[in-house]
N, C-alpha and C. Protein backbone atom coordinates (compact mmCIF):
# COMPACT_ATOMS: atom_id res chain seq x y z
N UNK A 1 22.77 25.28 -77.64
CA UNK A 1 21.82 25.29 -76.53
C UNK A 1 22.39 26.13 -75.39
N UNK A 2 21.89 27.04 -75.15
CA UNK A 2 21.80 27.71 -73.68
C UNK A 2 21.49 27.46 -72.48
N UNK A 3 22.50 27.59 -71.68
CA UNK A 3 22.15 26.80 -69.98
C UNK A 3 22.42 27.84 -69.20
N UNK A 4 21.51 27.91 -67.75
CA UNK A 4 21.77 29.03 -66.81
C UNK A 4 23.53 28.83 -66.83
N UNK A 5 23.74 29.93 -66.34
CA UNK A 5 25.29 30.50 -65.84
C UNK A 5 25.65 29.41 -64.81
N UNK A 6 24.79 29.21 -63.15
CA UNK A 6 25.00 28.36 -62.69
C UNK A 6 25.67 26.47 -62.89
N UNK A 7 24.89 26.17 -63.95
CA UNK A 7 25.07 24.98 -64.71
C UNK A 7 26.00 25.00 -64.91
N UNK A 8 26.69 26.04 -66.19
CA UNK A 8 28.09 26.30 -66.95
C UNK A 8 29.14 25.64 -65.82
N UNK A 9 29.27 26.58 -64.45
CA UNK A 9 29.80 26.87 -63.26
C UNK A 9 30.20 25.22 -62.68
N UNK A 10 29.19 25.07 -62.43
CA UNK A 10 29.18 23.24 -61.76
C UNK A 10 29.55 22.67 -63.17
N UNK A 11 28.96 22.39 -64.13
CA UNK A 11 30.00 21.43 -65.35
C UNK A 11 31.91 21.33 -65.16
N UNK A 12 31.73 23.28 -65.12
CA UNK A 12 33.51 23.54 -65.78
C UNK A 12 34.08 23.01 -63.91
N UNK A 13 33.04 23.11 -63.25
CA UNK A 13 33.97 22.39 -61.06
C UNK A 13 34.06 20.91 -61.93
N UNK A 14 33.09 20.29 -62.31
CA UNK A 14 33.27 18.63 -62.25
C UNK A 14 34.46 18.38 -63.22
N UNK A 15 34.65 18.98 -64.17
CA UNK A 15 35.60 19.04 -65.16
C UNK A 15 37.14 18.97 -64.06
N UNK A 16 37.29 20.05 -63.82
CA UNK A 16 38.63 20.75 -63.19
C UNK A 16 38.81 19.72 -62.22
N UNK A 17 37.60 19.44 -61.19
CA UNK A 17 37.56 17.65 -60.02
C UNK A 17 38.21 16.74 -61.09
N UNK A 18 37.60 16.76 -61.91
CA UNK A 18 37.96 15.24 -62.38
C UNK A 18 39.22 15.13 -62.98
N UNK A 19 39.78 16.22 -63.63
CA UNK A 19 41.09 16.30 -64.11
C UNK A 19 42.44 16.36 -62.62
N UNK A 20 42.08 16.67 -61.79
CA UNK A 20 42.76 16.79 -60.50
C UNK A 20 42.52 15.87 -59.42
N UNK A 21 41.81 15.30 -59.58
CA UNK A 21 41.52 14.24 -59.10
C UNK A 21 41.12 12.43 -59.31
N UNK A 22 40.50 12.90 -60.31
CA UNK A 22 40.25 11.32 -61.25
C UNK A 22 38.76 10.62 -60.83
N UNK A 23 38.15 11.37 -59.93
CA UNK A 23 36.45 10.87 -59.94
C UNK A 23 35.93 12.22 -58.51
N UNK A 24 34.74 12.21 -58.57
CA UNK A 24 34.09 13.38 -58.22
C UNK A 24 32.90 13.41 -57.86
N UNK A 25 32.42 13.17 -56.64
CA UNK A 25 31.04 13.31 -55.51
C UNK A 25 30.88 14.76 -55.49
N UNK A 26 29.47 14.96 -54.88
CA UNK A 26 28.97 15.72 -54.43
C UNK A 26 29.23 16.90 -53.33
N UNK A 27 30.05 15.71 -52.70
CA UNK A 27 30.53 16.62 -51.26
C UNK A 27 32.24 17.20 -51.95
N UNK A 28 32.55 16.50 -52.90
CA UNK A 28 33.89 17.47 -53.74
C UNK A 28 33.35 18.87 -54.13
N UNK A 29 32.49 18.50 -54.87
CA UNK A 29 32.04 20.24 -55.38
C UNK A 29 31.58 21.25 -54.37
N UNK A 30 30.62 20.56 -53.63
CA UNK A 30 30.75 21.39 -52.14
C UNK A 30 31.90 22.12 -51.66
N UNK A 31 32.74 21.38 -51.86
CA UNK A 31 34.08 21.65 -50.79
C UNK A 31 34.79 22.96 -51.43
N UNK A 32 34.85 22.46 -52.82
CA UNK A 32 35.46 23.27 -53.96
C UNK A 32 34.82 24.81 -53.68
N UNK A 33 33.68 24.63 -54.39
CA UNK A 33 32.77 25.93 -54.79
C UNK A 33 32.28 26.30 -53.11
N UNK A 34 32.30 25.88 -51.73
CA UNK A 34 32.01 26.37 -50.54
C UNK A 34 30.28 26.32 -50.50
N UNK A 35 29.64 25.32 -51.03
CA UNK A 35 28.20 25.67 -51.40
C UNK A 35 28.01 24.78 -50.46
N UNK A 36 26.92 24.85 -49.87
CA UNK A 36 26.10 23.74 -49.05
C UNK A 36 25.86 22.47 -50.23
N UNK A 37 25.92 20.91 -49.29
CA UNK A 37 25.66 19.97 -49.88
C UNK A 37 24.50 19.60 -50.16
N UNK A 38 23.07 20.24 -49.72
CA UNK A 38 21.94 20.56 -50.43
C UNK A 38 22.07 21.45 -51.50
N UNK A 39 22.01 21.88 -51.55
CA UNK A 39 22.36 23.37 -53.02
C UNK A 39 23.01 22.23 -54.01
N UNK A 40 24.54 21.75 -53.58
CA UNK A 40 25.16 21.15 -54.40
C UNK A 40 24.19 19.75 -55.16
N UNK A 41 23.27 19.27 -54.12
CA UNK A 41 22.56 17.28 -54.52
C UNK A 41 21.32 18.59 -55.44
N UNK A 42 20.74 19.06 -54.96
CA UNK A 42 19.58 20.06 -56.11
C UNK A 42 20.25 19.88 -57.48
N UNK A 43 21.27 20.52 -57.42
CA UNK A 43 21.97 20.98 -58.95
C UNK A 43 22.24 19.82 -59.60
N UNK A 44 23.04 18.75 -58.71
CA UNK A 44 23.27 17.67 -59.64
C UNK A 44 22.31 16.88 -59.88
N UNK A 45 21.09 16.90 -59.32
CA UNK A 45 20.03 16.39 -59.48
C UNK A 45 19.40 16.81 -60.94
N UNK A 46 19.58 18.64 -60.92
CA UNK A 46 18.77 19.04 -62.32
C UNK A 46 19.86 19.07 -63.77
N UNK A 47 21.00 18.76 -62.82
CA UNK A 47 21.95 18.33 -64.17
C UNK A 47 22.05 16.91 -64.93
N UNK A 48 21.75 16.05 -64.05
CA UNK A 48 21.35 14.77 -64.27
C UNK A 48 20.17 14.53 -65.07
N UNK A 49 19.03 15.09 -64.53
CA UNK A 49 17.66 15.40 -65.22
C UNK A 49 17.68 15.48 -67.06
N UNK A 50 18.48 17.01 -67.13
CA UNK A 50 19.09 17.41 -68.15
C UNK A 50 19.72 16.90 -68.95
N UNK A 51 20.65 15.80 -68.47
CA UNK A 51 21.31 14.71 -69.51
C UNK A 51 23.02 15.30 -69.78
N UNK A 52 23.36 15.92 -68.19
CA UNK A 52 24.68 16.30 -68.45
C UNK A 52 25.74 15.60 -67.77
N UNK A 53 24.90 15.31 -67.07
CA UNK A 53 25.69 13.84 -65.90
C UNK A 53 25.22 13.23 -65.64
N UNK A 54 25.69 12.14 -64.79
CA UNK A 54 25.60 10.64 -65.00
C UNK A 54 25.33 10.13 -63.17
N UNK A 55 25.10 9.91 -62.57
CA UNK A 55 25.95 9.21 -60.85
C UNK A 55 25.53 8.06 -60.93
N UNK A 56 27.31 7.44 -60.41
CA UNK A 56 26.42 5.98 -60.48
C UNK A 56 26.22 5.47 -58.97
N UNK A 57 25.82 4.04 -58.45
CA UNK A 57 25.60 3.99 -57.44
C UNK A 57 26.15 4.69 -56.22
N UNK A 58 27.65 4.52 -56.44
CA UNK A 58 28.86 4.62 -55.66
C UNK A 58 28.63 6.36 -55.17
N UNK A 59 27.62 7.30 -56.08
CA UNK A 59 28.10 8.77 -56.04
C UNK A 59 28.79 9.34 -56.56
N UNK A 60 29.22 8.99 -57.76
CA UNK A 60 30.34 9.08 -58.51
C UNK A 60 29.66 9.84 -59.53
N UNK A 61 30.17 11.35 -60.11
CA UNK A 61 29.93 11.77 -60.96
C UNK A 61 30.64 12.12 -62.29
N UNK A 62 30.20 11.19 -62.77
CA UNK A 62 30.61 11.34 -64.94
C UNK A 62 29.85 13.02 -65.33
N UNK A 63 30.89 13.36 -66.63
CA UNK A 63 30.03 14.01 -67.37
C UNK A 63 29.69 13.50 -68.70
N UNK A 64 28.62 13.38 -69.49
CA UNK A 64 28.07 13.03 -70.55
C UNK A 64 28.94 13.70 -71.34
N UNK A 65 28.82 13.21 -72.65
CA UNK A 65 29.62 13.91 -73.72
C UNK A 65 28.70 15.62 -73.76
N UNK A 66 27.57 15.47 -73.77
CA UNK A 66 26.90 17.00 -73.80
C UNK A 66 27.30 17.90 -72.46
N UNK A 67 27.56 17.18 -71.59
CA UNK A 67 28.46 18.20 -70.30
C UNK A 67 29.48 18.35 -70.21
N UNK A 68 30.37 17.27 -71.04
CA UNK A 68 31.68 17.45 -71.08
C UNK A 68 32.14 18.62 -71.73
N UNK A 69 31.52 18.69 -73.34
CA UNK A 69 31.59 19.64 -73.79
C UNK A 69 31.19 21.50 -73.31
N UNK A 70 30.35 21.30 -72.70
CA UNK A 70 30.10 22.72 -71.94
C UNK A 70 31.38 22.85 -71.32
N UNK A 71 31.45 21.46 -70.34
CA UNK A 71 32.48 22.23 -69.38
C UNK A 71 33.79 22.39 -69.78
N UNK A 72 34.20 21.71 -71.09
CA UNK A 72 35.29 21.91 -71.57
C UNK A 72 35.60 23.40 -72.12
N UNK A 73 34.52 23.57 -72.54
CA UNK A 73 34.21 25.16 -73.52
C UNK A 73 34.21 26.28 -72.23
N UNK A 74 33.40 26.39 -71.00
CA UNK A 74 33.92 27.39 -70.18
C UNK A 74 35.20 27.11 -69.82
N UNK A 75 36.00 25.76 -69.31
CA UNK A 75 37.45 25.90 -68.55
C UNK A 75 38.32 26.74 -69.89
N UNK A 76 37.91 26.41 -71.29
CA UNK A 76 38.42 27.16 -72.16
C UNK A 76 38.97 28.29 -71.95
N UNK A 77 37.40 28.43 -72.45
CA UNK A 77 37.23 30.45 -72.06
C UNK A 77 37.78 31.23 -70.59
N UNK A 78 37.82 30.36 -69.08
CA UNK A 78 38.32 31.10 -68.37
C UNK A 78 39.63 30.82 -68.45
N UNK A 79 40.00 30.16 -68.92
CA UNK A 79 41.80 30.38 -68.94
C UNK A 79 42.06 30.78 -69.52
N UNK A 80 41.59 31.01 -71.21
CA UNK A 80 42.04 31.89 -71.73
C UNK A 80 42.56 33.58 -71.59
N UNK A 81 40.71 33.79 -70.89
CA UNK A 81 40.57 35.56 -70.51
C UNK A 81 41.12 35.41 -69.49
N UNK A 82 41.75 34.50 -68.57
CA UNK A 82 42.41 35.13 -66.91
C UNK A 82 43.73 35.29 -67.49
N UNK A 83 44.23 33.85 -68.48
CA UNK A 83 45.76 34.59 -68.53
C UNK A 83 45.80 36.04 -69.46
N UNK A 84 44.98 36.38 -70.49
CA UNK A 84 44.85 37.01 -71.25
C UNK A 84 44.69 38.43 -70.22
N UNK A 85 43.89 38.50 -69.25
CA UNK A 85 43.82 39.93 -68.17
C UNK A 85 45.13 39.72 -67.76
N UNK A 86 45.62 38.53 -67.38
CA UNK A 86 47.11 38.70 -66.39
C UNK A 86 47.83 39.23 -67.56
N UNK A 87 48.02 39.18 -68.34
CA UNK A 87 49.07 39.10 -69.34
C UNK A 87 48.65 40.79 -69.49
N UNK A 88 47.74 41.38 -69.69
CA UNK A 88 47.76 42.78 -69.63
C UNK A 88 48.10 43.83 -68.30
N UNK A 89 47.99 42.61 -67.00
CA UNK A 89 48.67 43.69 -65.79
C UNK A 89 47.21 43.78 -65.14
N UNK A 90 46.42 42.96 -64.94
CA UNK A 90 45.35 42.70 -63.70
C UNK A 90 45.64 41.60 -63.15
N UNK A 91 45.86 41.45 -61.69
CA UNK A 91 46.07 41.30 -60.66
C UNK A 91 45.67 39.98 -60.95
N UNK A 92 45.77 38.58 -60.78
CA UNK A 92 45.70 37.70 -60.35
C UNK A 92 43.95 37.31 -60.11
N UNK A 93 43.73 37.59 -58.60
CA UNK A 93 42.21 37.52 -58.02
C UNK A 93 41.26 38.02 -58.57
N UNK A 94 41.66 39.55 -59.30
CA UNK A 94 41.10 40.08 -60.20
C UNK A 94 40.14 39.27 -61.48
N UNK A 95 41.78 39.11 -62.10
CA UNK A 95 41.49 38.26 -63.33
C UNK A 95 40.37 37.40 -63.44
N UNK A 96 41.12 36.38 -62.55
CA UNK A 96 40.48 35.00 -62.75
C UNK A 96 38.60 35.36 -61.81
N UNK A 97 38.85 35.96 -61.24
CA UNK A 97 37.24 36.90 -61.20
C UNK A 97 36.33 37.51 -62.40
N UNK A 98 37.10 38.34 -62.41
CA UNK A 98 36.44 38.46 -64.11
C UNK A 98 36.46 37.40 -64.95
N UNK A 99 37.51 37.09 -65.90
CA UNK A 99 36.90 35.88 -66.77
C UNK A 99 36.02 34.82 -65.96
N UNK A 100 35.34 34.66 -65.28
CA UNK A 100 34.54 33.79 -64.44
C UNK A 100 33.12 34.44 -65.38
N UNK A 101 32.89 35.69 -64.87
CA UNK A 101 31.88 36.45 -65.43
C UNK A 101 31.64 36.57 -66.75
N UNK A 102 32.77 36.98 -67.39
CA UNK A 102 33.05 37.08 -69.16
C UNK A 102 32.57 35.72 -69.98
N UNK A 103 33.16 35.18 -69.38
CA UNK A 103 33.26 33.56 -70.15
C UNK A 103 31.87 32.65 -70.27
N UNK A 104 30.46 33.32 -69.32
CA UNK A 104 29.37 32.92 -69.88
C UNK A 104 28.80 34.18 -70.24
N UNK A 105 29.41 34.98 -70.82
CA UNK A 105 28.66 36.07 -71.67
C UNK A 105 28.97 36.67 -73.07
N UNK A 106 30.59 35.91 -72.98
CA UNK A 106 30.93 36.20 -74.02
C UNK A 106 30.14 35.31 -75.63
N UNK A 107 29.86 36.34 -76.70
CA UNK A 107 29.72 35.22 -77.89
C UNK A 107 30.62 34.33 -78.25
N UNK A 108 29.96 33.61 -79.09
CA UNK A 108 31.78 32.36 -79.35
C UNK A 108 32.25 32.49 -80.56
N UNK A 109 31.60 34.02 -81.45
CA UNK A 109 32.14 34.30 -82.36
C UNK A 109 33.32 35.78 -81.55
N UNK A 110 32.87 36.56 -80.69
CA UNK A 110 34.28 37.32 -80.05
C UNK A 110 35.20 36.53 -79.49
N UNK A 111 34.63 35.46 -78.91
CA UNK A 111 36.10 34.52 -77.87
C UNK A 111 37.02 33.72 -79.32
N UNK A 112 36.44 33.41 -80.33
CA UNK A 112 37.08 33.00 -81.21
C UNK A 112 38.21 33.78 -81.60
N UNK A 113 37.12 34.97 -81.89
CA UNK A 113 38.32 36.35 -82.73
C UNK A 113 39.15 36.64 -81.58
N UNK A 114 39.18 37.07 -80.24
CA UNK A 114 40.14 36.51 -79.22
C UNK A 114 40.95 35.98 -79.31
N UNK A 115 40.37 34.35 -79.49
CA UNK A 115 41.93 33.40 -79.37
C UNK A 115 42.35 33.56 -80.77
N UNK A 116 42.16 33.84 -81.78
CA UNK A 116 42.79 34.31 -83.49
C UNK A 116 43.58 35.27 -83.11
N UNK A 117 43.37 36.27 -82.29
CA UNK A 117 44.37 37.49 -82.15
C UNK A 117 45.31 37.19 -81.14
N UNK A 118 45.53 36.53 -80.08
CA UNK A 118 46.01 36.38 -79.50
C UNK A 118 47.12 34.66 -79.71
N UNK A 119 46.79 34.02 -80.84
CA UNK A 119 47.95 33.29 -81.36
C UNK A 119 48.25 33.87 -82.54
N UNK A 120 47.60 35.16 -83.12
CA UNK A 120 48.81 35.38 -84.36
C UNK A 120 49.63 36.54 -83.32
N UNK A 121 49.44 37.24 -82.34
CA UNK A 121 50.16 37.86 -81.72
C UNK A 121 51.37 37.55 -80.73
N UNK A 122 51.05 36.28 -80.13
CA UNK A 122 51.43 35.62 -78.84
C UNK A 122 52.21 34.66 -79.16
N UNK A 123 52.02 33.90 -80.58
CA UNK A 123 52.61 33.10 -80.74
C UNK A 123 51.56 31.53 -80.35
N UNK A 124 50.84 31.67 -79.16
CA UNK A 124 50.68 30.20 -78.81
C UNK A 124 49.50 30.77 -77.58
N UNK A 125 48.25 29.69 -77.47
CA UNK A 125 47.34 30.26 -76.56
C UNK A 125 47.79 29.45 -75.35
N UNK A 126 47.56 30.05 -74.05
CA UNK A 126 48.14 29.41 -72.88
C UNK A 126 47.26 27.73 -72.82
N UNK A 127 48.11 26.92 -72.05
CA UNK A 127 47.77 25.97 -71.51
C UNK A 127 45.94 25.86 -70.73
């Protein structure tokens, strides 16, 4: 299933919140991504809708196993391609800029052949 780019974006923030933090409001992703906290209650509103998250009374945002998985699959893909640009000699800000972009455009049959070439080459795919 295919989801706007936006979506991807807010899944792989609640992901990265929740791993760095251990639970995750509205006004976190705000803070994170610099978005207004309208923009931010819209989105989680149509992500909720969607069946990718959860809030419970408190404001507290879960991801469903179907959002988890998205957002697990972009934090994938951008760590992969940022260390994968760093590792070729682009800049840091660069990088992790680009794979931002790459990582909902790429197919998941090239990001595969990707990470195949880059652990029989590398030895081991980054963290």
């Amino acid at each position: 299933m295919k989801i706007q780019e936006s979506a991807e974006n807010y899944l792989e923030t609640i992901l990265i919140l929740l791993k760095r933090k251990g639970n995750v409001r509205s006004i976190d992703i705000a803070s994170e991504l610099d978005y207004s906290k309208p923009s931010v209650s819209v989105a989680m509103k149509n992500l909720r809708e969607n069946g990718y998250i959860q809030v419970d009374g408190g404001g507290y945002i879960t991801l469903t196993e179907q959002g988890r998985k998205i957002a697990e699959t972009m934090y994938e893909r951008h760590t992969i391609l940022s260390d994968m640009l760093i590792t070729l000699g682009v800049d840091q800000k660069t990088a992790v800029e680009d794979a931002c972009r790459i990582e909902h455009v790429i197919s998941s049959e090239s990001f595969e052949a990707l990470k195949t070439h880059i652990k029989k080459h590398a030895g081991r795919l980054p963290e």
